[in-house]
PDB file of N, CA and C in Angstrom:
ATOM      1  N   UNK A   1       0.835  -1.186   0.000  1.00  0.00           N
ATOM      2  CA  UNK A   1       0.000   0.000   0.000  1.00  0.00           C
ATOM      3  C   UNK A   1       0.881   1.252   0.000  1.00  0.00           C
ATOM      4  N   UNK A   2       0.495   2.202  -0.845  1.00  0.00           N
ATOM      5  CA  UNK A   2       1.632   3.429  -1.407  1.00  0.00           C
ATOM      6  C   UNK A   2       0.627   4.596  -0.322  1.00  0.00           C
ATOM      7  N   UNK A   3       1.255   4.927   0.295  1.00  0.00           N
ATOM      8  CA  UNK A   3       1.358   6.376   0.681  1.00  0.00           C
ATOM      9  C   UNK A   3       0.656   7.587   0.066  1.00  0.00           C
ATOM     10  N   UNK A   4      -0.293   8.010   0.805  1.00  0.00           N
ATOM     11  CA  UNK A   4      -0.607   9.504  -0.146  1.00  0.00           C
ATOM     12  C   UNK A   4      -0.317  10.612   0.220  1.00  0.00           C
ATOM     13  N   UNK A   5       1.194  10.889  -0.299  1.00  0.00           N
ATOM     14  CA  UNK A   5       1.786  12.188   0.023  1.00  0.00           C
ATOM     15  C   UNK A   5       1.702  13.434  -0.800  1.00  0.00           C
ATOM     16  N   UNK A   6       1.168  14.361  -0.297  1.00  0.00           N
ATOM     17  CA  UNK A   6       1.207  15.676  -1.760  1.00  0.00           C
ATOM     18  C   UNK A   6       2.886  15.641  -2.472  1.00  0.00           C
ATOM     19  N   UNK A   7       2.250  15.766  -3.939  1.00  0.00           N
ATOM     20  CA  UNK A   7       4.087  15.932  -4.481  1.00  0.00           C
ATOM     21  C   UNK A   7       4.174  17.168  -4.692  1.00  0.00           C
ATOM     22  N   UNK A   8       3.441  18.280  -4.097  1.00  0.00           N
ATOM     23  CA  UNK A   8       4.124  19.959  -4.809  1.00  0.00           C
ATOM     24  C   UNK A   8       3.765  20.519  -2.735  1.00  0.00           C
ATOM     25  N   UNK A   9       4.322  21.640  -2.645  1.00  0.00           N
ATOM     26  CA  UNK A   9       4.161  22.300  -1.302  1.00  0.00           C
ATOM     27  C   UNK A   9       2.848  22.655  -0.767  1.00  0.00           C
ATOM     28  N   UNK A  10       2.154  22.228   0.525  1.00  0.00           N
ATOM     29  CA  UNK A  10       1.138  22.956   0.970  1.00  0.00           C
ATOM     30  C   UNK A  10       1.284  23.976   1.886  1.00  0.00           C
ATOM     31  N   UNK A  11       0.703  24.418   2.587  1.00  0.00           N
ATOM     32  CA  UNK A  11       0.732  25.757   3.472  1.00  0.00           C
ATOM     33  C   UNK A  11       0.306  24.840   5.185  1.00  0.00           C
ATOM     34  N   UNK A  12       1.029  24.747   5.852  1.00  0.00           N
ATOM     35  CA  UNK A  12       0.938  23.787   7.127  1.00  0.00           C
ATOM     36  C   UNK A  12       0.793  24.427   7.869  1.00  0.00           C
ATOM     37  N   UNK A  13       0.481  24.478   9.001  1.00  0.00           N
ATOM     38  CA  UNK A  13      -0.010  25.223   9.953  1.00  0.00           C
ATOM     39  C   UNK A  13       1.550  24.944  11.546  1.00  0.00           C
ATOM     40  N   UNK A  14       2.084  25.809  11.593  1.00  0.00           N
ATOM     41  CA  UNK A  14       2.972  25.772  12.581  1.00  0.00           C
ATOM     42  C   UNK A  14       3.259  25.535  13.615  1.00  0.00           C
ATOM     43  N   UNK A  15       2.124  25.566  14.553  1.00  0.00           N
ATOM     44  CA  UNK A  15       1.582  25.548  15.412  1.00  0.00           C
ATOM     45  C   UNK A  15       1.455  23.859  15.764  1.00  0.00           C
ATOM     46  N   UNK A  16       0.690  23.036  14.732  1.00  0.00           N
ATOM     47  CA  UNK A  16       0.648  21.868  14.318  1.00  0.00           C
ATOM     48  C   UNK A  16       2.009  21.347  14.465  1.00  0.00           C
ATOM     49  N   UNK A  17       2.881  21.602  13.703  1.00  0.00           N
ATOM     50  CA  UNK A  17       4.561  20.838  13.708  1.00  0.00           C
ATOM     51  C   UNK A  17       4.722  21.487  14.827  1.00  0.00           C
ATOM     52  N   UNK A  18       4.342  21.956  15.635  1.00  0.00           N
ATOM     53  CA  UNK A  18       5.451  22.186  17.209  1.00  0.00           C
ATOM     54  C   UNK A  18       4.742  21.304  17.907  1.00  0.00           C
ATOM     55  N   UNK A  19       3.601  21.036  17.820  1.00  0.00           N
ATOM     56  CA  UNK A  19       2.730  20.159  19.223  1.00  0.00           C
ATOM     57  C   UNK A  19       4.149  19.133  19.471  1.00  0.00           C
ATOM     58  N   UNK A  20       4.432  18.221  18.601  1.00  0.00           N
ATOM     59  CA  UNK A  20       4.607  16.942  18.945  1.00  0.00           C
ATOM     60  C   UNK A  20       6.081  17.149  20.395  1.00  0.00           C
ATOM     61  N   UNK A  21       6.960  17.993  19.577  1.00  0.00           N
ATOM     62  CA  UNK A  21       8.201  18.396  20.370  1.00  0.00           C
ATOM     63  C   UNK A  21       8.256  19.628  21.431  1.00  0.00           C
ATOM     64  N   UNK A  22       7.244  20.306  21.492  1.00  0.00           N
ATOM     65  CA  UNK A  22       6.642  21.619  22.363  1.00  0.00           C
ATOM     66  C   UNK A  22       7.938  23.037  21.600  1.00  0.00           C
ATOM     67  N   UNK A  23       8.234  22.799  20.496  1.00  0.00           N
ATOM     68  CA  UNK A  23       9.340  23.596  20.044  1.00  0.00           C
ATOM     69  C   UNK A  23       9.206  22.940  18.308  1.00  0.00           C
ATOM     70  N   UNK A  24       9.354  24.701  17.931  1.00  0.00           N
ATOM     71  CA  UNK A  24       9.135  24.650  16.286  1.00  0.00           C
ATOM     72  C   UNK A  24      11.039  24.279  15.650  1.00  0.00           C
ATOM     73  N   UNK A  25      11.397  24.346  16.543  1.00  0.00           N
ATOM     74  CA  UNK A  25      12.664  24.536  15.618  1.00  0.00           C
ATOM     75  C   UNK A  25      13.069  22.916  16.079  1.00  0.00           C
ATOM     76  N   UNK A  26      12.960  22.094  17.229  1.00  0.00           N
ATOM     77  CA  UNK A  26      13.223  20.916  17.140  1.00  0.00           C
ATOM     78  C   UNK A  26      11.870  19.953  16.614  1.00  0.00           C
ATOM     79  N   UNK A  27      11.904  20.572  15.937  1.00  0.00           N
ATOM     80  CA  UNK A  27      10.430  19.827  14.995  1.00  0.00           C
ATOM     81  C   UNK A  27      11.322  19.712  13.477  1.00  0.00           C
ATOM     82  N   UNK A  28      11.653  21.331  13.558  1.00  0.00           N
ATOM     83  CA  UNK A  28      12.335  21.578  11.871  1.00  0.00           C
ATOM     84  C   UNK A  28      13.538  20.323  11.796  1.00  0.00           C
ATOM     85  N   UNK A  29      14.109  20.424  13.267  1.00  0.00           N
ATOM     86  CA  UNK A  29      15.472  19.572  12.854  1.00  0.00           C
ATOM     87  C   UNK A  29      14.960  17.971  12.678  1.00  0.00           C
ATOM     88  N   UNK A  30      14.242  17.208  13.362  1.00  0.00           N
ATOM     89  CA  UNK A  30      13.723  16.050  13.214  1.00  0.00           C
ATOM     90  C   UNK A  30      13.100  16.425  11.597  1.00  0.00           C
ATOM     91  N   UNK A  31      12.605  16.966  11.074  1.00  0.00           N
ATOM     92  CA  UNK A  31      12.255  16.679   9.669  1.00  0.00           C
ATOM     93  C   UNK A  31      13.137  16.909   8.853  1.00  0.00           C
ATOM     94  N   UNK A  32      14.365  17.562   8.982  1.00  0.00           N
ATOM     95  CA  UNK A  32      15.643  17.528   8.582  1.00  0.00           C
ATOM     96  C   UNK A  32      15.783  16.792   8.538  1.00  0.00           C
ATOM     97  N   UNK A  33      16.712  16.364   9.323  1.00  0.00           N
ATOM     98  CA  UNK A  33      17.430  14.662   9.582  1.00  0.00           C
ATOM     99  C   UNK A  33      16.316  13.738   8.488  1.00  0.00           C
ATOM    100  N   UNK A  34      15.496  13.397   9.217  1.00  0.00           N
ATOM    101  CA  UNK A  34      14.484  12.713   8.619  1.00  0.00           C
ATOM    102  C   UNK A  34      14.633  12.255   6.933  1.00  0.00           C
ATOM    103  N   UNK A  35      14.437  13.825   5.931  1.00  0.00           N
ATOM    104  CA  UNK A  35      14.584  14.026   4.975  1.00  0.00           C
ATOM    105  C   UNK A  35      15.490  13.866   4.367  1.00  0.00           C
ATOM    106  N   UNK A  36      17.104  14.502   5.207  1.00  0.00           N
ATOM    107  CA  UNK A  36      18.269  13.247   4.588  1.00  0.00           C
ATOM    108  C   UNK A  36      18.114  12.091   4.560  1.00  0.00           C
ATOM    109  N   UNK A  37      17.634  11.614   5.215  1.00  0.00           N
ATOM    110  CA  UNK A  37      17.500  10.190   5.792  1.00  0.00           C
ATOM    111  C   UNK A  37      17.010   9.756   4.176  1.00  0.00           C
ATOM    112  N   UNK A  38      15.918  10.042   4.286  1.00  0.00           N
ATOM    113  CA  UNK A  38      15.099   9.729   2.940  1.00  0.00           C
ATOM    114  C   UNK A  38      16.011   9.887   1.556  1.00  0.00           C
ATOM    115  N   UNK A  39      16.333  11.071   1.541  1.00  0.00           N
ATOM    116  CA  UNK A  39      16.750  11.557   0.108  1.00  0.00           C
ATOM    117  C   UNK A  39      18.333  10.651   0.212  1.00  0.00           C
ATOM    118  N   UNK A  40      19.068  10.321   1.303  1.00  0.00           N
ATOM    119  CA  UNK A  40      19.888   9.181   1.144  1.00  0.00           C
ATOM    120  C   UNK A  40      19.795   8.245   0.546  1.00  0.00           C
ATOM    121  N   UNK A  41      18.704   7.598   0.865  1.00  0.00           N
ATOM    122  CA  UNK A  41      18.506   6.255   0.434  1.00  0.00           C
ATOM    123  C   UNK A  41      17.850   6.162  -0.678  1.00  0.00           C
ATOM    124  N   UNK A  42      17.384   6.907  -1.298  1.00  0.00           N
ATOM    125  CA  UNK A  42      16.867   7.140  -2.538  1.00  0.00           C
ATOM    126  C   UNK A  42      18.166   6.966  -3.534  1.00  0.00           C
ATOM    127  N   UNK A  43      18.721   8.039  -3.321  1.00  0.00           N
ATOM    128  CA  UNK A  43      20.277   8.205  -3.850  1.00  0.00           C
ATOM    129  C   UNK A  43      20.946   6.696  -4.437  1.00  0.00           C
ATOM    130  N   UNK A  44      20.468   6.563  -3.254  1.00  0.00           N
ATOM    131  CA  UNK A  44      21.459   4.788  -3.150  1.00  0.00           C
ATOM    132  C   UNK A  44      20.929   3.906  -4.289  1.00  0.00           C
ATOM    133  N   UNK A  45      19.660   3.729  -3.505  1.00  0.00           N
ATOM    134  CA  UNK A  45      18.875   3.068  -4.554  1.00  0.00           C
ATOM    135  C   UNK A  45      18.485   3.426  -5.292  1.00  0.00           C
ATOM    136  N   UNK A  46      18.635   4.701  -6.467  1.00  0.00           N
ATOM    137  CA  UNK A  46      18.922   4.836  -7.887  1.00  0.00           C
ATOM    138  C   UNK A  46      20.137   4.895  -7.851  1.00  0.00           C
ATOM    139  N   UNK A  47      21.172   5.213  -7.671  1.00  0.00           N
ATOM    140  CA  UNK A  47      22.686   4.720  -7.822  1.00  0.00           C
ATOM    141  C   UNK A  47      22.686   2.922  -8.389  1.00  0.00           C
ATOM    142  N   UNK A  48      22.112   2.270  -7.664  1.00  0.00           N
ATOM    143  CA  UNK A  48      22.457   0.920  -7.581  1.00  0.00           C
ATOM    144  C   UNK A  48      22.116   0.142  -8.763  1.00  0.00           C
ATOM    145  N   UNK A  49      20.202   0.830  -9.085  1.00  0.00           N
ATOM    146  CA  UNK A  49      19.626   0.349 -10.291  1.00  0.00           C
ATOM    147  C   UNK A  49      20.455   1.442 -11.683  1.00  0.00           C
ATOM    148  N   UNK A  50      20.846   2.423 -11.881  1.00  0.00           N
ATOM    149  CA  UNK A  50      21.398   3.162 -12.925  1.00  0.00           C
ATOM    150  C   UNK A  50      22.858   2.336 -13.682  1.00  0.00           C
ATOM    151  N   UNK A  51      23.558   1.105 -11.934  1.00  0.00           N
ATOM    152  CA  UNK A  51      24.567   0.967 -12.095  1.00  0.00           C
ATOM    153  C   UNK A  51      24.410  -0.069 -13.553  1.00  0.00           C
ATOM    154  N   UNK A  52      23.764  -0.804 -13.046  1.00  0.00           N
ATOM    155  CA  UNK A  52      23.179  -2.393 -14.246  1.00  0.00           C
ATOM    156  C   UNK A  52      23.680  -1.538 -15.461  1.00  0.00           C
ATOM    157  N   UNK A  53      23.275  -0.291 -15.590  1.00  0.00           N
ATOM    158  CA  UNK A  53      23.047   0.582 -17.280  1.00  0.00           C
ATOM    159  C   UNK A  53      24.664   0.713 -17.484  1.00  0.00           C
ATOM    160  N   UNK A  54      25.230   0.978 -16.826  1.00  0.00           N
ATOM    161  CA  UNK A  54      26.440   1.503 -16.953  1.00  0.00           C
ATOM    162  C   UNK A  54      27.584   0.495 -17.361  1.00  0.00           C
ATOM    163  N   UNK A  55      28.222   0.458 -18.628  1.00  0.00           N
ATOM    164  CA  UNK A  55      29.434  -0.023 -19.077  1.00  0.00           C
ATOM    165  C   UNK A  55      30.362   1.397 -19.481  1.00  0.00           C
ATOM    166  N   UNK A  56      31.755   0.615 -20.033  1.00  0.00           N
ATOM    167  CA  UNK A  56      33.163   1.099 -19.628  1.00  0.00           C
ATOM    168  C   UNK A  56      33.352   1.941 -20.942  1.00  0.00           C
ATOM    169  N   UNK A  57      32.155   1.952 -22.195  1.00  0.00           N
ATOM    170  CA  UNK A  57      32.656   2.581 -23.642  1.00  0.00           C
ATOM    171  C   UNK A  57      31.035   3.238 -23.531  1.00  0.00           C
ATOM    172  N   UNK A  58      30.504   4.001 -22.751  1.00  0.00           N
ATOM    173  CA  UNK A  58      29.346   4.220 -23.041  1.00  0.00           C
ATOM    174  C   UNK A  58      29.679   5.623 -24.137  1.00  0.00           C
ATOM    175  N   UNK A  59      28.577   5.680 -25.208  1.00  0.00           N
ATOM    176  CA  UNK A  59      28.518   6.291 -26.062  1.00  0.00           C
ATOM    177  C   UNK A  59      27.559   7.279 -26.125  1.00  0.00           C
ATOM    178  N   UNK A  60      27.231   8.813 -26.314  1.00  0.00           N
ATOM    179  CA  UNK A  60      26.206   9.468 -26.686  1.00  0.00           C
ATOM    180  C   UNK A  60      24.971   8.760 -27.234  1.00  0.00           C
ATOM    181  N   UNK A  61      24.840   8.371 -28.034  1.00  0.00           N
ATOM    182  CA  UNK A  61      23.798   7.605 -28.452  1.00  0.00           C
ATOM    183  C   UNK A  61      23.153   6.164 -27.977  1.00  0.00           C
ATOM    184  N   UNK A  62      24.070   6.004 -27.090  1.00  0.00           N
ATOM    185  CA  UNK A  62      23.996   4.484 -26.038  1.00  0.00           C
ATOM    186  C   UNK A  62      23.122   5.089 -25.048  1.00  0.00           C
ATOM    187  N   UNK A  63      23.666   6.518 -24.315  1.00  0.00           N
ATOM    188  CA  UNK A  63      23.039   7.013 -23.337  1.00  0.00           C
ATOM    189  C   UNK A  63      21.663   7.642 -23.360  1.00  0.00           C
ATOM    190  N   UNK A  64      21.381   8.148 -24.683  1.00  0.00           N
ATOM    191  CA  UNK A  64      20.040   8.374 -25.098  1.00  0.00           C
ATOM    192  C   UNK A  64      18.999   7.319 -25.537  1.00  0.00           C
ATOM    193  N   UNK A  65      19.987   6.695 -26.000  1.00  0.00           N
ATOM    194  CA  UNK A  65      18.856   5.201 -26.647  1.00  0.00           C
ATOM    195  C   UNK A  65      18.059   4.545 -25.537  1.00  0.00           C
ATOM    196  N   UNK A  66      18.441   4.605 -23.989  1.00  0.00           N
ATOM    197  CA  UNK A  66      18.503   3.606 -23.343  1.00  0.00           C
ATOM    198  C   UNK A  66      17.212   3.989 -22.510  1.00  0.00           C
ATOM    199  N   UNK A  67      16.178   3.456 -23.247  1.00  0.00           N
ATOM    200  CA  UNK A  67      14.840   3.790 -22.763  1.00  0.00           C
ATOM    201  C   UNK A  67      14.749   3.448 -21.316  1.00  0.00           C
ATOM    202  N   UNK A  68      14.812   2.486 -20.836  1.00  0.00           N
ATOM    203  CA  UNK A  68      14.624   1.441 -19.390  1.00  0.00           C
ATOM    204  C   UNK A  68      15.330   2.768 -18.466  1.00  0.00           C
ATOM    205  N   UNK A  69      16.382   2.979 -18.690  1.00  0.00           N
ATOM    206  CA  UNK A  69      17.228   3.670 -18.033  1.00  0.00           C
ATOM    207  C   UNK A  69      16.531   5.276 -17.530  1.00  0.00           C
ATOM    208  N   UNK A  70      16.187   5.644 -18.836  1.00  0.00           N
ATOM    209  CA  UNK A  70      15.324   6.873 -18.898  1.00  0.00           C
ATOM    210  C   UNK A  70      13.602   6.634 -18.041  1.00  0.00           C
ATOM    211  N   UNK A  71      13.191   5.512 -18.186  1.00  0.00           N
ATOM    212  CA  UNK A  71      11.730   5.131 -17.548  1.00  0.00           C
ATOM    213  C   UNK A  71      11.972   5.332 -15.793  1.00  0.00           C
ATOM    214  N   UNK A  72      13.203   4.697 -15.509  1.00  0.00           N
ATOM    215  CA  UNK A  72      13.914   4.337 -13.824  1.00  0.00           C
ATOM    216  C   UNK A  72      14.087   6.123 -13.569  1.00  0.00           C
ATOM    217  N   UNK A  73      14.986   6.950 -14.336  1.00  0.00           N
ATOM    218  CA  UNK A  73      14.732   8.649 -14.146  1.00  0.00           C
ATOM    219  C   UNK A  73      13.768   9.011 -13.522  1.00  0.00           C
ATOM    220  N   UNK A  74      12.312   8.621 -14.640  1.00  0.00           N
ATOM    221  CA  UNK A  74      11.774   9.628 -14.494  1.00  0.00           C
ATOM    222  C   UNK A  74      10.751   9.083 -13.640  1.00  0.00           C
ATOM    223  N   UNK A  75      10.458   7.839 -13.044  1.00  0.00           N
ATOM    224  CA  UNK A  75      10.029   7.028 -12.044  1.00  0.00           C
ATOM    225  C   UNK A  75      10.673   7.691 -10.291  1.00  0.00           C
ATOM    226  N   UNK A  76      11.773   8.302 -10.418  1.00  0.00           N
ATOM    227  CA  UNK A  76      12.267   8.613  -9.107  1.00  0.00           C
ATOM    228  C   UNK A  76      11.840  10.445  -9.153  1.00  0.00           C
ATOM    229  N   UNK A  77      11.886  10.997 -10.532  1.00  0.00           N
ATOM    230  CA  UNK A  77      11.207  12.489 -10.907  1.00  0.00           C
ATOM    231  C   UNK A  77      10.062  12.659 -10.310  1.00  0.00           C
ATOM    232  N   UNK A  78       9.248  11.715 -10.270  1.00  0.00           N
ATOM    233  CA  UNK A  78       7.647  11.866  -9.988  1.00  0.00           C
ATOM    234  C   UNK A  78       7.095  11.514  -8.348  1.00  0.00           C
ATOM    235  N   UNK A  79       8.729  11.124  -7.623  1.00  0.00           N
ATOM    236  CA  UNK A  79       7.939  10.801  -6.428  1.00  0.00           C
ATOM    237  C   UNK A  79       8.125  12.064  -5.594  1.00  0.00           C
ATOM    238  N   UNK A  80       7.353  11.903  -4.779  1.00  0.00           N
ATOM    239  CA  UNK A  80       7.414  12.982  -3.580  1.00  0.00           C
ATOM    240  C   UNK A  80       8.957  13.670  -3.472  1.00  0.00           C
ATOM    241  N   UNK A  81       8.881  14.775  -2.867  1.00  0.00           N
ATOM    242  CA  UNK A  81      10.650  14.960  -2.273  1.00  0.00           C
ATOM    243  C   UNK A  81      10.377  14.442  -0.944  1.00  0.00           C
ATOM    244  N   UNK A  82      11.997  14.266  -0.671  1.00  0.00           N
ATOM    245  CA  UNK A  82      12.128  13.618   1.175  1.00  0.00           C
ATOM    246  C   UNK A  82      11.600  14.595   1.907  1.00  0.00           C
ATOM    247  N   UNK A  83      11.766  15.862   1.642  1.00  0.00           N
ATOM    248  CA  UNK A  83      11.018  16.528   2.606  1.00  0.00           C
ATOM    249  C   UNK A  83       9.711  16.677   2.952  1.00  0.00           C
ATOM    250  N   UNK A  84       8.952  16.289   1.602  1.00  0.00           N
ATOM    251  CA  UNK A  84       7.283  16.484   2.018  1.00  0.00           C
ATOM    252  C   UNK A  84       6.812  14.677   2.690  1.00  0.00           C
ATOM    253  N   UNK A  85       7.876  13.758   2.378  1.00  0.00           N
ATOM    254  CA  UNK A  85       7.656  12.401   3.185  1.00  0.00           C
ATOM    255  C   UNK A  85       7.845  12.810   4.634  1.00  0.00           C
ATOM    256  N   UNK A  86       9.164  13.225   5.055  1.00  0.00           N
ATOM    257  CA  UNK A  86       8.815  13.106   6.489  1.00  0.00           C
ATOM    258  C   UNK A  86       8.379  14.397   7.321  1.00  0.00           C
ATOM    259  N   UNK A  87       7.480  15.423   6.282  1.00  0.00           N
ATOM    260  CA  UNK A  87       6.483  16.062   6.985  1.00  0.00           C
ATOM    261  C   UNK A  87       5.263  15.257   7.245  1.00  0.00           C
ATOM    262  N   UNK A  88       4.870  14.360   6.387  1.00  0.00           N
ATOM    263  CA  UNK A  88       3.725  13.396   6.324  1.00  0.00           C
ATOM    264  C   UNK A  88       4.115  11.990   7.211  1.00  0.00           C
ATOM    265  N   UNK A  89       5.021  11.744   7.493  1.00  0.00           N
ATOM    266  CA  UNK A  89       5.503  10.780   9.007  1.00  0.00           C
ATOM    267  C   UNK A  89       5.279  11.226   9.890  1.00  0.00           C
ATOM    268  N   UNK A  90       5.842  12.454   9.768  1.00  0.00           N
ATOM    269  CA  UNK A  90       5.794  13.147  11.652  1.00  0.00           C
ATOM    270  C   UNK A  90       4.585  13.489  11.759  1.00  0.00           C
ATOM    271  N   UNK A  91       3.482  14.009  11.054  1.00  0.00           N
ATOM    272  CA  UNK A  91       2.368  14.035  11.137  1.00  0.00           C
ATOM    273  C   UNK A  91       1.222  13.221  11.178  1.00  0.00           C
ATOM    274  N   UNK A  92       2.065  12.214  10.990  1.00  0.00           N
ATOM    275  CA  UNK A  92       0.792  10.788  11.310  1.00  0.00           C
ATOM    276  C   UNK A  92       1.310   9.970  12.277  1.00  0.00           C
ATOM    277  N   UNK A  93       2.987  10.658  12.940  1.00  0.00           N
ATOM    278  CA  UNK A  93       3.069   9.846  14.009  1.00  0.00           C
ATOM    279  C   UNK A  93       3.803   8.608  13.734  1.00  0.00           C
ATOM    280  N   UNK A  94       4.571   8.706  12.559  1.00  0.00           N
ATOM    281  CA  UNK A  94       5.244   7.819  12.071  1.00  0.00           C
ATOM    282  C   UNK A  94       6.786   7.754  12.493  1.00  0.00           C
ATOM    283  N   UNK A  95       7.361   8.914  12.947  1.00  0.00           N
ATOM    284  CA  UNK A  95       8.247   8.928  13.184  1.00  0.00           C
ATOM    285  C   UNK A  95       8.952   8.612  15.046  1.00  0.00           C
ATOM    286  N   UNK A  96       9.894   7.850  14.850  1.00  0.00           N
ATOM    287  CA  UNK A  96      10.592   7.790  15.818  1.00  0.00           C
ATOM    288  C   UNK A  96      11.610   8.598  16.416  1.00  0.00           C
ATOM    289  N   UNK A  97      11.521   9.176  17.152  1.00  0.00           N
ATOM    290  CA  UNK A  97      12.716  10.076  17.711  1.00  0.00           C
ATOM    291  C   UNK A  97      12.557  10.735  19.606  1.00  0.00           C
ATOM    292  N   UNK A  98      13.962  10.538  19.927  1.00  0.00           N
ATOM    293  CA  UNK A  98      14.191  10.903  20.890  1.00  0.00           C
ATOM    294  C   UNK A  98      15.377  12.284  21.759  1.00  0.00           C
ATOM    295  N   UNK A  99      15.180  12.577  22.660  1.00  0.00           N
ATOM    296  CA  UNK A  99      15.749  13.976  23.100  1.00  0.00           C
ATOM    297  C   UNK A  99      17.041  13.517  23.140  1.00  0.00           C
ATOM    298  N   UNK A 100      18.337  13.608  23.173  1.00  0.00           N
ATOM    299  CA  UNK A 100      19.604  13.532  23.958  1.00  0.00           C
ATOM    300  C   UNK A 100      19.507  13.743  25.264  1.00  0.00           C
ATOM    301  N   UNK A 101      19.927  13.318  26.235  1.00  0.00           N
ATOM    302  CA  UNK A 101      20.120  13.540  27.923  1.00  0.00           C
ATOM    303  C   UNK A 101      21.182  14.737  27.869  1.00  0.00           C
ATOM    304  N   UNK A 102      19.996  15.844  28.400  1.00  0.00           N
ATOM    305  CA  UNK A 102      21.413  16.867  28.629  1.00  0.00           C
ATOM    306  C   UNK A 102      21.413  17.477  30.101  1.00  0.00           C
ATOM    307  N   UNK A 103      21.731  16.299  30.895  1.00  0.00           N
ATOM    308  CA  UNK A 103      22.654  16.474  32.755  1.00  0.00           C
ATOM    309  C   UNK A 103      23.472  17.136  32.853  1.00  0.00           C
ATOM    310  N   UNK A 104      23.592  18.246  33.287  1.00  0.00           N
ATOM    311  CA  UNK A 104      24.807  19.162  32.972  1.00  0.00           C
ATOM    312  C   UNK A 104      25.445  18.617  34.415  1.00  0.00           C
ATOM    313  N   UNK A 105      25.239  17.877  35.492  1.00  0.00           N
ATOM    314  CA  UNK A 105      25.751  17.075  36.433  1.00  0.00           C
ATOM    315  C   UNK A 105      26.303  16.141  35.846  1.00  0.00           C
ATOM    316  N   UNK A 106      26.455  15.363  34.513  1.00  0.00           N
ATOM    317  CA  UNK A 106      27.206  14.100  34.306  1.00  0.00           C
ATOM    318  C   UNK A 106      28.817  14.810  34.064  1.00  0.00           C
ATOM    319  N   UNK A 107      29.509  13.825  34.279  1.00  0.00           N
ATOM    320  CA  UNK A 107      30.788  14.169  33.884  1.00  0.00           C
ATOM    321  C   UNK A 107      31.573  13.212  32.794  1.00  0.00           C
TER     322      UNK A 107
END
């Protein structure tokens, strides 16, 4: 079951992204992180499938011809960005995350 994430920007309400952390800016950074997180592994995994395409004499016309190659593009073009995924995690509660311990008594 696929996810229904908007793929262009909406207008969110701010107020909303602070509930979860009682602070807007450690909200921003958890959807940070988050969003690398995402747009990492994306990376990867078109890196990995692009690799199959790739030989050692590739040619201008090899690189255009290569429909499959071009379909896998524009298949990763059309999905969401990482950032509007893990606005739509943290908002349904999908996300995991925790504070650091900051004891200014530990040594």
């Amino acid at each position: 079951m696929e996810k229904k994430i908007p793929v262009n920007t909406i207008t969110r309400d701010v107020k909303r992204l602070a509930a979860p952390t009682g602070n807007i800016y450690e909200s921003v950074v958890i959807l940070s992180k988050r969003a690398n997180q995402i747009a990492l592994a994306e990376k990867k995994e078109l890196s990995a499938k692009l690799e199959d395409f790739r030989s050692e004499r590739d040619t201008m016309e090899e690189v255009f011809e290569n429909k499959e190659q071009i379909e896998i593009s524009k298949y990763y073009e059309r999905q969401p960005k990482p950032d509007l995924v893990a606005i739509s995690e943290f908002e349904n509660d999908e996300l995991y995350y925790r504070v650091a311990n900051t004891d200014d008594t530990a040594k």
